[in-house]
Protein backbone atom coordinates (compact mmCIF):
# COMPACT_ATOMS: atom_id res chain seq x y z
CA UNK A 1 0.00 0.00 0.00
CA UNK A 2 1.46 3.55 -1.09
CA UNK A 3 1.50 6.15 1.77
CA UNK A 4 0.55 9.41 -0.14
CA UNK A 5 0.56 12.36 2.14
CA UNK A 6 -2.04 14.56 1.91
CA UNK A 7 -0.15 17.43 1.06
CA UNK A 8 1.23 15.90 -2.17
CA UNK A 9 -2.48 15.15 -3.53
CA UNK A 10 -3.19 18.42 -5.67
CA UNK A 11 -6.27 20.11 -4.57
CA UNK A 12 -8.66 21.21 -7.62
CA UNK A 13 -10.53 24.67 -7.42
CA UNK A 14 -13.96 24.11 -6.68
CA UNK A 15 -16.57 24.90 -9.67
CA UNK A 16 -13.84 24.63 -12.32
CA UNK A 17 -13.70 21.58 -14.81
CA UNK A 18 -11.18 21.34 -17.33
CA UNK A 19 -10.60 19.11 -20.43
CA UNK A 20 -7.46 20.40 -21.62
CA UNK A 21 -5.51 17.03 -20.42
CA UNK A 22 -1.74 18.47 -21.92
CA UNK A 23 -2.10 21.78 -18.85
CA UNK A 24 0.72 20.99 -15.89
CA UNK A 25 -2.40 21.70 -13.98
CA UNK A 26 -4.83 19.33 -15.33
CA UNK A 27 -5.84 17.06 -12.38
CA UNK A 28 -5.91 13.47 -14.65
CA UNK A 29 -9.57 13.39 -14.68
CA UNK A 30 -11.36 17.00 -14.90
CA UNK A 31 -10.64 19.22 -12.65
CA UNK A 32 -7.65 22.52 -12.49
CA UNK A 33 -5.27 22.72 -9.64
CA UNK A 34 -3.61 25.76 -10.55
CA UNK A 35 -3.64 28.15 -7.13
CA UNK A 36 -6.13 30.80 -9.16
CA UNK A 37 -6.98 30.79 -12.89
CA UNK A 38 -7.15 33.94 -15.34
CA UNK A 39 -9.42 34.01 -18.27
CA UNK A 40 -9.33 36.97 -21.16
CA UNK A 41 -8.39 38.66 -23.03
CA UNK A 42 -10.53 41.72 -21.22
CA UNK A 43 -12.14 42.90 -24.90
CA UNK A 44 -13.45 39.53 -25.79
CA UNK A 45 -17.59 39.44 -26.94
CA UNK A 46 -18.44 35.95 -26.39
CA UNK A 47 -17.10 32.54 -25.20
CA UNK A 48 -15.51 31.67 -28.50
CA UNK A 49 -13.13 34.70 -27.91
CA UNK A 50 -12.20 33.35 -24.49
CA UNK A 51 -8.82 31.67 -23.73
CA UNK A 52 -7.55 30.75 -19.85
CA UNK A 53 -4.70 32.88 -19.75
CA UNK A 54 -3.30 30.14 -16.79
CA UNK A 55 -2.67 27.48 -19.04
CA UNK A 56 0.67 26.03 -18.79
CA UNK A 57 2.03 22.91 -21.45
CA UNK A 58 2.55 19.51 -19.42
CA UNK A 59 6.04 18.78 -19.24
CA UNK A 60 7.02 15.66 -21.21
């Protein structure tokens, strides 16, 4: 049996799913464990024109 502290189990932020599996802070299943997220740019009109500014490449 592994003993996994419970400070090395990323915590995700509550209300925030996520399907963008190659982020460093993608949980494995759907969930972001980045400490806050930003989403912009600040002149976009809908959803489409969205991007989360906190997204980070998985390191291979």
């Amino acid at each position: 049996m592994n003993d996994i502290s419970f400070n090395q189990i990323p915590k995700h932020i509550h209300g925030i799913s996520c399907s963008v599996t190659n982020c460093a802070y993608h949980d494995g299943v759907h969930y972001c464990t980045a400490n806050g997220i930003l989403v912009g740019p600040s002149t976009a009109k809908n959803a489409a024109q969205t991007v989360c500014a906190t997204f980070k490449p998985k390191q291979m």
